[in-house]
Protein backbone atom coordinates (compact mmCIF):
# COMPACT_ATOMS: atom_id res chain seq x y z
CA UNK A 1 9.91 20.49 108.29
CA UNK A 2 10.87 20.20 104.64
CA UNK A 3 11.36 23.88 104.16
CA UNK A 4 13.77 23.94 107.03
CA UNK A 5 15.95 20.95 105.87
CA UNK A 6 15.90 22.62 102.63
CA UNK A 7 17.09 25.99 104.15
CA UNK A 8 19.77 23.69 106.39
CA UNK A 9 21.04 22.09 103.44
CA UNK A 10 21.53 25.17 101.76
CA UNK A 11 23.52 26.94 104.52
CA UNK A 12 25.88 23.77 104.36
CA UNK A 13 26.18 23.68 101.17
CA UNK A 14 27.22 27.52 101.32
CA UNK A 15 29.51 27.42 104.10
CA UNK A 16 31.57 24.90 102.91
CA UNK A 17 31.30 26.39 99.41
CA UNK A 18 33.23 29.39 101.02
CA UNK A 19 35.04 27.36 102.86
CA UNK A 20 36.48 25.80 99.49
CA UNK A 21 36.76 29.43 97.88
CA UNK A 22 38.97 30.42 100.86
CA UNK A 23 41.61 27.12 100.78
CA UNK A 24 41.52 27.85 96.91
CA UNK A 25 42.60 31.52 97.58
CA UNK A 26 44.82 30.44 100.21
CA UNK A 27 46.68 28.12 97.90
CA UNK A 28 46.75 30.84 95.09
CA UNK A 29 48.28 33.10 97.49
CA UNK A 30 50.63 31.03 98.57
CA UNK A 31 51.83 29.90 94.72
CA UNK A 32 52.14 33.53 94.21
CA UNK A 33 54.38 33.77 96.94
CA UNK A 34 56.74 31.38 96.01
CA UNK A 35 56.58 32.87 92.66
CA UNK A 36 56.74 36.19 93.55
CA UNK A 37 60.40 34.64 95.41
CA UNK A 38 61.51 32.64 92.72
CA UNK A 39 64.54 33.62 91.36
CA UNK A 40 65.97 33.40 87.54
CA UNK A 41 69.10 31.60 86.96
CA UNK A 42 70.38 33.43 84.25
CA UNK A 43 70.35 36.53 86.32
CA UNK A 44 72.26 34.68 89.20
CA UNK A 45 74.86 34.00 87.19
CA UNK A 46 75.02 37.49 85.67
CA UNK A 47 74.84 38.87 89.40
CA UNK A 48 77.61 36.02 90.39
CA UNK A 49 79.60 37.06 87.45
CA UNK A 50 79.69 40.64 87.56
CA UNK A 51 81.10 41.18 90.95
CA UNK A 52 80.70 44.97 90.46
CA UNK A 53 76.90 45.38 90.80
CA UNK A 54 74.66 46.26 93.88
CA UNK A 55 72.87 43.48 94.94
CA UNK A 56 74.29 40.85 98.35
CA UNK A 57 73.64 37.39 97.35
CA UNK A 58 72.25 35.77 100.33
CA UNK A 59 73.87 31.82 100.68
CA UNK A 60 72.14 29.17 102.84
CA UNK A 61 74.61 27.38 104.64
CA UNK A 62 73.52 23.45 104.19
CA UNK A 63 70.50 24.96 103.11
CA UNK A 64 67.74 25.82 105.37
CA UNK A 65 68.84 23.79 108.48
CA UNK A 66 66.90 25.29 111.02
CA UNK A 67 63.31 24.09 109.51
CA UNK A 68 64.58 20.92 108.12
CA UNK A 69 67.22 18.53 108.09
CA UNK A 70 70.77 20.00 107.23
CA UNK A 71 71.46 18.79 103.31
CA UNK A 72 68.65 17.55 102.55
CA UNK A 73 66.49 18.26 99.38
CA UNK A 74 63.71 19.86 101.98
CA UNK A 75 66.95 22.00 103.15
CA UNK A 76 67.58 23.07 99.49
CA UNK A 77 63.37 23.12 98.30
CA UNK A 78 62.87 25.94 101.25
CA UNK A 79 65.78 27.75 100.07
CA UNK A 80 64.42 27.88 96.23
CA UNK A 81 61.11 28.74 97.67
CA UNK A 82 62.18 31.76 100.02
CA UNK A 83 64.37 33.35 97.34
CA UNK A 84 67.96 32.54 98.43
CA UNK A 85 70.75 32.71 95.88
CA UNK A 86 73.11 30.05 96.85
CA UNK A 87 72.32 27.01 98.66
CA UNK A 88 75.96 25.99 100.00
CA UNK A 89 75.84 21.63 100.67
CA UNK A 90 78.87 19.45 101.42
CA UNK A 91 79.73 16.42 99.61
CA UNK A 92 80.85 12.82 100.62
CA UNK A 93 81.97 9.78 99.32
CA UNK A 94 80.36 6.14 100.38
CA UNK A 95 82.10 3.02 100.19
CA UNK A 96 80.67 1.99 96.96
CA UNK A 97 81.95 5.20 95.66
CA UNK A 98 78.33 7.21 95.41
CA UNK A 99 78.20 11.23 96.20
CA UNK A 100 76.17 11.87 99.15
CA UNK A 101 75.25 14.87 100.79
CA UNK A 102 76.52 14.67 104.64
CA UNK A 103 79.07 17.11 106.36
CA UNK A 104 80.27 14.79 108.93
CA UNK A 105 82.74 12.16 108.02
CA UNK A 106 80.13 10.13 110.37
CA UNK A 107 76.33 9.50 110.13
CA UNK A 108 76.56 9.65 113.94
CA UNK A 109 74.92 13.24 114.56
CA UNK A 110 72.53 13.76 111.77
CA UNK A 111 70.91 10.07 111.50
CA UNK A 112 70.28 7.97 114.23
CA UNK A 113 72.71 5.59 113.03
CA UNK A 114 76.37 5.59 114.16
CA UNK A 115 79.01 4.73 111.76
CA UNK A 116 81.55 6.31 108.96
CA UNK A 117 80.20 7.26 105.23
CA UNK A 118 83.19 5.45 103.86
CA UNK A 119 81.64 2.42 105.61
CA UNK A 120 78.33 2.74 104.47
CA UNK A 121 77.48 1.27 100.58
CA UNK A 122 74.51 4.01 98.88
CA UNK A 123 71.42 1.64 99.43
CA UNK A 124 72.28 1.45 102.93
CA UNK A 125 72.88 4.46 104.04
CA UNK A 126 69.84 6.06 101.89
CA UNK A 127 67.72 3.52 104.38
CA UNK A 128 68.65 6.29 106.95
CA UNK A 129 66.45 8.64 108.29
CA UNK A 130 67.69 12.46 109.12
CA UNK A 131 67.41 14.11 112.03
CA UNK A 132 66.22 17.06 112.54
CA UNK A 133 68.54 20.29 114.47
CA UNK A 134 67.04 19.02 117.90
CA UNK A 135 68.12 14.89 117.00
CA UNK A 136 64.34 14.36 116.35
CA UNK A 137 63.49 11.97 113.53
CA UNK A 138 62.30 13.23 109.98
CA UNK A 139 60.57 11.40 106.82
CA UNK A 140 64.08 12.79 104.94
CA UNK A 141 66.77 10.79 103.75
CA UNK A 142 70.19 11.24 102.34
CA UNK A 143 70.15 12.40 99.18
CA UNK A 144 72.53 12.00 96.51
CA UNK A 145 74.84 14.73 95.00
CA UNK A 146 72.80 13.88 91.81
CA UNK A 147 69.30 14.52 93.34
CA UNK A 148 70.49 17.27 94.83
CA UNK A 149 71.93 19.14 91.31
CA UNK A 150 68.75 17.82 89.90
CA UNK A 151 66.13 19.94 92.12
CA UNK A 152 68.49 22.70 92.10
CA UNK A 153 68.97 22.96 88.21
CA UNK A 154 67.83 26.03 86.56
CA UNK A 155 66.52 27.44 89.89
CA UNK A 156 69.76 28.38 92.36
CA UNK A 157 72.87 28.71 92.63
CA UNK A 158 75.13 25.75 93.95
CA UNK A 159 78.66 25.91 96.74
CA UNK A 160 80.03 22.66 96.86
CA UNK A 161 81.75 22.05 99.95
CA UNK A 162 83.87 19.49 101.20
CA UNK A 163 84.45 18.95 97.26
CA UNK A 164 88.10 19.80 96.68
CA UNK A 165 89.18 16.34 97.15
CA UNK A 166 86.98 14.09 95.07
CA UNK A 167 86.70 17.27 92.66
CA UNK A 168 86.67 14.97 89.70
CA UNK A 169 83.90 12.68 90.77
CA UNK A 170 81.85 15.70 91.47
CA UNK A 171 82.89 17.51 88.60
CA UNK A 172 81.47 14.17 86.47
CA UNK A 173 78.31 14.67 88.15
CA UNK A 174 78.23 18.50 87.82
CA UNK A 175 78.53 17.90 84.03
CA UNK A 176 75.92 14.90 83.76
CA UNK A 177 73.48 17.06 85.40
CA UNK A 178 74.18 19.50 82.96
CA UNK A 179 74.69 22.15 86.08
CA UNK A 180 77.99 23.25 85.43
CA UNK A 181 77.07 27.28 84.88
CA UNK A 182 75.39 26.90 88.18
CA UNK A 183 78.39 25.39 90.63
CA UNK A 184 80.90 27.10 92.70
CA UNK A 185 84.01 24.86 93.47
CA UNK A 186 85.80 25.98 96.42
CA UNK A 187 89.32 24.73 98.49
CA UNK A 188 91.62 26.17 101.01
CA UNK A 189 95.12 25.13 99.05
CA UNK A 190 97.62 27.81 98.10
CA UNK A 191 97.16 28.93 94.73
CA UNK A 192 100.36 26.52 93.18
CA UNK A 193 98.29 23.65 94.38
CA UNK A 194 95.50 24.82 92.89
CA UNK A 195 96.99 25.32 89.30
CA UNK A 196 98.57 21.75 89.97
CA UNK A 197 95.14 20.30 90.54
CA UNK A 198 92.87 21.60 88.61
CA UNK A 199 94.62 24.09 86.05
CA UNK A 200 93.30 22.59 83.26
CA UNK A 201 89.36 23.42 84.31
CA UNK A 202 89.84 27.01 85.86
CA UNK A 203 88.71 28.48 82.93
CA UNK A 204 85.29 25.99 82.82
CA UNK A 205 84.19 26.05 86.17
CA UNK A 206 83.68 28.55 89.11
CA UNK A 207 86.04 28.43 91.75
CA UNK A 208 86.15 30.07 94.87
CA UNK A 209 89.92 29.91 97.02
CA UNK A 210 89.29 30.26 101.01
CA UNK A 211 91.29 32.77 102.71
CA UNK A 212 92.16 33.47 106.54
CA UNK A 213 93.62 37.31 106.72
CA UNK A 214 94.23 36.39 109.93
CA UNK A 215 97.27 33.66 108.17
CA UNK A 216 100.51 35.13 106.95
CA UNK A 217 100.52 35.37 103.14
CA UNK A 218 96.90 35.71 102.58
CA UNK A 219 97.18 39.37 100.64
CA UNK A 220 99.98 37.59 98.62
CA UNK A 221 97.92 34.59 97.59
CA UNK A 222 94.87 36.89 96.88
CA UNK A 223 97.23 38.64 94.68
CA UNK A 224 98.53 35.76 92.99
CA UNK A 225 94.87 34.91 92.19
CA UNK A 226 93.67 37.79 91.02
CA UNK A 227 96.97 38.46 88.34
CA UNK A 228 97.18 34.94 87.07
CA UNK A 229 93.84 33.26 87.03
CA UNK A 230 90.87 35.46 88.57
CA UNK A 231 88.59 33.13 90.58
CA UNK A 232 84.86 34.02 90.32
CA UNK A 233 85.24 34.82 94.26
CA UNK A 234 87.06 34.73 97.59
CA UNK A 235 85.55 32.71 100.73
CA UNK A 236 87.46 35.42 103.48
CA UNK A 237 87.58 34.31 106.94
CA UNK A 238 88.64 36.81 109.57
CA UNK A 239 88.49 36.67 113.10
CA UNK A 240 89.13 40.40 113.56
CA UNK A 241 87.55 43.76 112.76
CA UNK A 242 90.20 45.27 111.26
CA UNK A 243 90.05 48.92 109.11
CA UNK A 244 92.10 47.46 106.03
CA UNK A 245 89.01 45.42 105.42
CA UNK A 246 86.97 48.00 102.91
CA UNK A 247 90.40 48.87 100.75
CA UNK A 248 90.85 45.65 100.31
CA UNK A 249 87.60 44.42 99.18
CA UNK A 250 86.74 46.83 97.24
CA UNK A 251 90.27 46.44 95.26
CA UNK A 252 88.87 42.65 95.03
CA UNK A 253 85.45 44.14 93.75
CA UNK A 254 86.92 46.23 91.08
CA UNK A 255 89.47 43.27 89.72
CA UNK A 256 86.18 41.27 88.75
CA UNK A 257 85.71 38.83 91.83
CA UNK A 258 83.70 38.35 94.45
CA UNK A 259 83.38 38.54 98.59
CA UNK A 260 82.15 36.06 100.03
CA UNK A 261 82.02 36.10 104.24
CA UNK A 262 80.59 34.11 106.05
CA UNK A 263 77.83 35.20 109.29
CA UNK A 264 77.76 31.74 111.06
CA UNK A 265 79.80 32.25 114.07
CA UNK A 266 82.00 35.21 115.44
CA UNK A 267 85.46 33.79 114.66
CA UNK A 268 84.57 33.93 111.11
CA UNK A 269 83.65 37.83 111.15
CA UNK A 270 85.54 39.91 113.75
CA UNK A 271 82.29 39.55 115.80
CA UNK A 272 79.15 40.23 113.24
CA UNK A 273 77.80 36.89 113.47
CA UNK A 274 74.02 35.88 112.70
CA UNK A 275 73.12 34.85 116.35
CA UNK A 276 74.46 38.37 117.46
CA UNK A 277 72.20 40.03 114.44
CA UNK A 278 68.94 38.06 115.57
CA UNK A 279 68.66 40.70 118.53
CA UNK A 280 69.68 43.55 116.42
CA UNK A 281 69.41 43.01 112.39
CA UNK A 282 71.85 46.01 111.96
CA UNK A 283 74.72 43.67 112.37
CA UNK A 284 74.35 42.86 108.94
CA UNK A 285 74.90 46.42 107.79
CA UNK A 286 79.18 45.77 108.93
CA UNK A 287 78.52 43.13 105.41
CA UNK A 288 77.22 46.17 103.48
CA UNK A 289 79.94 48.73 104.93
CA UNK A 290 82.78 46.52 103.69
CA UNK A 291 81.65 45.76 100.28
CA UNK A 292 81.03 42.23 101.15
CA UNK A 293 78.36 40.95 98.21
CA UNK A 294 77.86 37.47 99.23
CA UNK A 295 76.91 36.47 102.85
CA UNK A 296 76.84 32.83 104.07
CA UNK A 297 73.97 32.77 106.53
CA UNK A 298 72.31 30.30 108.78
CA UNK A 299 69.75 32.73 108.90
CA UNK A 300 68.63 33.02 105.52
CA UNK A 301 65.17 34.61 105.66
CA UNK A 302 66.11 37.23 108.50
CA UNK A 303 68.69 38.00 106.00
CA UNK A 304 66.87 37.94 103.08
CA UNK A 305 64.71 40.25 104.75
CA UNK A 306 67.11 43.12 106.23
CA UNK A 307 69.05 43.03 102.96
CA UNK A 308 65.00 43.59 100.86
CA UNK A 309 64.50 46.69 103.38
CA UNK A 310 68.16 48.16 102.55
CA UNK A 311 67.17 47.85 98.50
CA UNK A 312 69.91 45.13 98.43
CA UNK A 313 68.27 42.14 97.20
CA UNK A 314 65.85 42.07 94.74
């Protein structure tokens, strides 16, 4: 009886011991795959810089929404861990004058609250819970504009939306977390507006104009840009498939800036949207065709994936 609570004991003692080896390996392999996707920041901002080279950065529109709750640091974490380039997030203001992330001007469809931001003081809307993209309730909360440049520093790229007009505060922030090589600013004014507004920091910070083709004017503001104060990219919208769109992209590539177009819904891409590209992931290759070299995506890892099998992301 002895000998066989001996020989019991050690069969325990050995399965769980494998049982430990095997979470332990499982946990290594899953540390090297975040490594193995982690991405250096000084190389992002070489890539971002020098609009000229190979490589489609892959941006995560308010981060990883589709696994967790739109702009929210889990949003952003899954981003950094998967490899993304730019995690884009949108910026408000609260009553007491705090940066929050939230796209909405209300809390009403990602918190089960209901109310305006500009209502709402810091402490109590961080007592909020998000929501996830199916209204269920998560353990995340709304996160500062601080927190947010925090996690990201030194790890991806930023696109602050929603930004242009409370560019100061944000700019404040930008600088306190000492983030400012990592940023893209962004706005939809003409270019005279822009000078007006922020001339004085073009040359310190990235900035990114948003253009419509589809609007009269938008070659001559691109032009304006691109003579008088080069921005770092362009954020082109256009609802239409159009043959002019190669010539002049690549005449934007070769000037020094960026593409940047987004995938999110058709209106924005004659058509080549990522909901269209989930059923067939040679969509993406219009992006490639035109010289695009930054996509927005609300797919991030399908993207990140096609664009790994074309030898266009590293």
């Amino acid at each position: 009886m002895r000998y066989f609570k001996l020989l019991f004991g050690l069969i325990v003692l050995s399965y769980f011991g494998c049982k430990q080896e095997a979470q332990e390996e499982s946990t290594i392999q899953q540390v090297a795959f975040k490594a193995s996707n982690s991405q250096d920041i000084n190389q992002l901002i070489e890539k971002l810089e020098k609009a000229k080279g190979n490589d489609i950065l892959v941006a995560a529109h308010r981060g990883d929404w589709r696994n967790s709750p739109e702009n929210s640091l889990q949003a952003i974490q899954y981003c950094i861990d998967m490899g993304v380039d730019i995690v884009e997030i949108d910026v408000m203001e609260t009553k007491d004058g705090e940066l929050i992330l939230m796209h909405d001007k209300t809390v009403n469809r990602t918190t089960k609250a209901k109310g305006l931001v500009k209502d709402f003081t810091l402490d109590s809307i961080q007592q909020l819970v998000l929501t996830n993209g199916i209204g269920g309730k998560t353990s995340q909360t709304v996160p500062t504009l601080k927190d947010a440049l925090l996690l990201c520093k030194g790890k991806i790229l930023v696109n602050l939306d929603k930004s242009y007009d409370i560019f100061y505060k944000c700019l404040e922030v930008v600088k306190e977390t000492g983030t400012l090589n990592q940023v893209i600013f962004k706005g939809v004014k003409t270019f005279e507006e822009v000078e007006g507004d922020l001339g004085k920091h073009l040359n310190d910070i990235y900035f990114m104009p948003i253009i419509n083709l589809k609007r009269s004017g938008a070659q001559d503001t691109i032009n304006k840009y691109l003579k008088f104060n080069k921005p770092i990219a362009f954020e082109i919208n256009t609802p239409l498939d159009t043959f002019e769109l190669k010539e002049r992209f690549s005449k934007i590539r070769a000037q020094g800036s960026s593409v940047w177009m987004n995938a999110l819904w058709p209106s924005l891409n004659g058509g080549h949207d990522d909901e269209k590209a989930m059923l067939d992931n040679s969509v993406y290759d219009w992006y490639i065709e035109n010289n695009v070299n930054i996509i927005q995506t609300d797919r991030p890892q399908v993207l990140l994936n096609y664009l790994r099998e074309k030898g266009k992301h590293n």
